[in-house]
Protein backbone atom coordinates (compact mmCIF):
# COMPACT_ATOMS: atom_id res chain seq x y z
CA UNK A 1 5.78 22.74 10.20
CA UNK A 2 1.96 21.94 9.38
CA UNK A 3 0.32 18.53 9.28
CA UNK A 4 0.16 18.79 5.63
CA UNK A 5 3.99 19.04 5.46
CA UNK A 6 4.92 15.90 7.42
CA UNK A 7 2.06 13.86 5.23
CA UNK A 8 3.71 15.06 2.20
CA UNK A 9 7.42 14.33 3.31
CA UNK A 10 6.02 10.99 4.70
CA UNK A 11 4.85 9.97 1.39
CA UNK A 12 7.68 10.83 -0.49
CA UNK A 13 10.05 8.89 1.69
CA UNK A 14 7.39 5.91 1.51
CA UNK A 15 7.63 6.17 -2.11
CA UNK A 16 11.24 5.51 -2.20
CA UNK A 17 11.42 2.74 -0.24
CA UNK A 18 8.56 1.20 -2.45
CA UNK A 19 10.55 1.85 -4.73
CA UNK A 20 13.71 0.48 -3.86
CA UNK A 21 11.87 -2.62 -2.39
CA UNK A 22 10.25 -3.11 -6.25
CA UNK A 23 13.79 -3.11 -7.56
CA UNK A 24 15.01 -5.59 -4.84
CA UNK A 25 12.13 -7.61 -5.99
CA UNK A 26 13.40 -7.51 -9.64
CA UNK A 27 16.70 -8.07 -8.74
CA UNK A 28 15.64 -11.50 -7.25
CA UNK A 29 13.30 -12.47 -10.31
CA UNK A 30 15.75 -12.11 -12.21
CA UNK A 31 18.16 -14.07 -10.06
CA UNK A 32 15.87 -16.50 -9.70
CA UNK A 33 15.67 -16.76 -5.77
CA UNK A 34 12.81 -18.05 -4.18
CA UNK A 35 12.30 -15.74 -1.27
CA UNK A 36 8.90 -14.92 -0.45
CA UNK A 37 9.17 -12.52 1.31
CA UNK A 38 11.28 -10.00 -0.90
CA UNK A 39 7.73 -10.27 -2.84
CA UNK A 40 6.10 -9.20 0.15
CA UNK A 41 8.44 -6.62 0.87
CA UNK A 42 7.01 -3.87 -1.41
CA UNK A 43 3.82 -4.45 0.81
CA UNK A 44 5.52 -2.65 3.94
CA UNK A 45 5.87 0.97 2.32
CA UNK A 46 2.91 0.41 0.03
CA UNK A 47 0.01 0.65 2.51
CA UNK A 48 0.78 3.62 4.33
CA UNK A 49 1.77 4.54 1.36
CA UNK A 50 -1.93 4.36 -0.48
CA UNK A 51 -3.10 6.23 3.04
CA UNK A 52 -1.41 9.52 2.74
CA UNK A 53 -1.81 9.62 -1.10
CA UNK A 54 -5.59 9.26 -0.69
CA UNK A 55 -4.72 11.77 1.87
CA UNK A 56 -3.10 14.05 -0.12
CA UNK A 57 -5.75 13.41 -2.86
CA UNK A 58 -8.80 14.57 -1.36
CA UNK A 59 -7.07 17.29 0.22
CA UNK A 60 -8.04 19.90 -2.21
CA UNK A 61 -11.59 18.48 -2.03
CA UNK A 62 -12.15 18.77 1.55
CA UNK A 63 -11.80 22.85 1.64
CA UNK A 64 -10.31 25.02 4.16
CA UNK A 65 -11.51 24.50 7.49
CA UNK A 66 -10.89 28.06 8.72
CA UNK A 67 -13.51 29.39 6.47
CA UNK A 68 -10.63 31.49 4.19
CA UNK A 69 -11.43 29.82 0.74
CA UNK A 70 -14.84 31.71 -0.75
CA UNK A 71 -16.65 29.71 -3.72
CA UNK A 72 -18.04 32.83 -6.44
C-alpha cells in the first residue's frame, strides 16, 4: 500500500474522531458541565488532522516525481 494510501486512511479516521470529540463537546454544552478539557478534546485529532489535509491538498500540485505526468 503507497504512502498516499495510509495519509488518506489516516485522515479519514482523524476526521471521525474530530468528529465524535465535537459531538462530545456538544453533548456537555448542552449539559452544562464545566470540563475543560472536553473543549480541548477536539484539539487532539484536529492538528494532525489539518497536516495530512494540507497534505492531501497540495498533492495534486506537487506533480509526479517519477517524471510520468507531461504538461502540453
Amino acid at each position: 500500500m503507497s504512502t498516499n494510501m495510509w495519509i488518506r486512511r489516516i485522515h479519514r479516521w482523524l476526521s471521525m474522531a474530530f468528529t465524535v470529540a465535537v459531538i462530545a463537546n456538544i453533548v456537555a454544552m448542552t449539559m452544562q458541565l464545566d470540563a475543560a478539557w472536553i473543549g480541548f478534546l477536539a484539539l487532539v485529532p484536529l492538528i494532525p488532522l489539518l497536516a495530512t489535509g494540507l497534505y492531501l491538498f497540495a498533492l495534486p500540485y506537487l506533480g509526479h516525481r517519477d517524471g510520468a505526468r507531461q504538461e502540453a
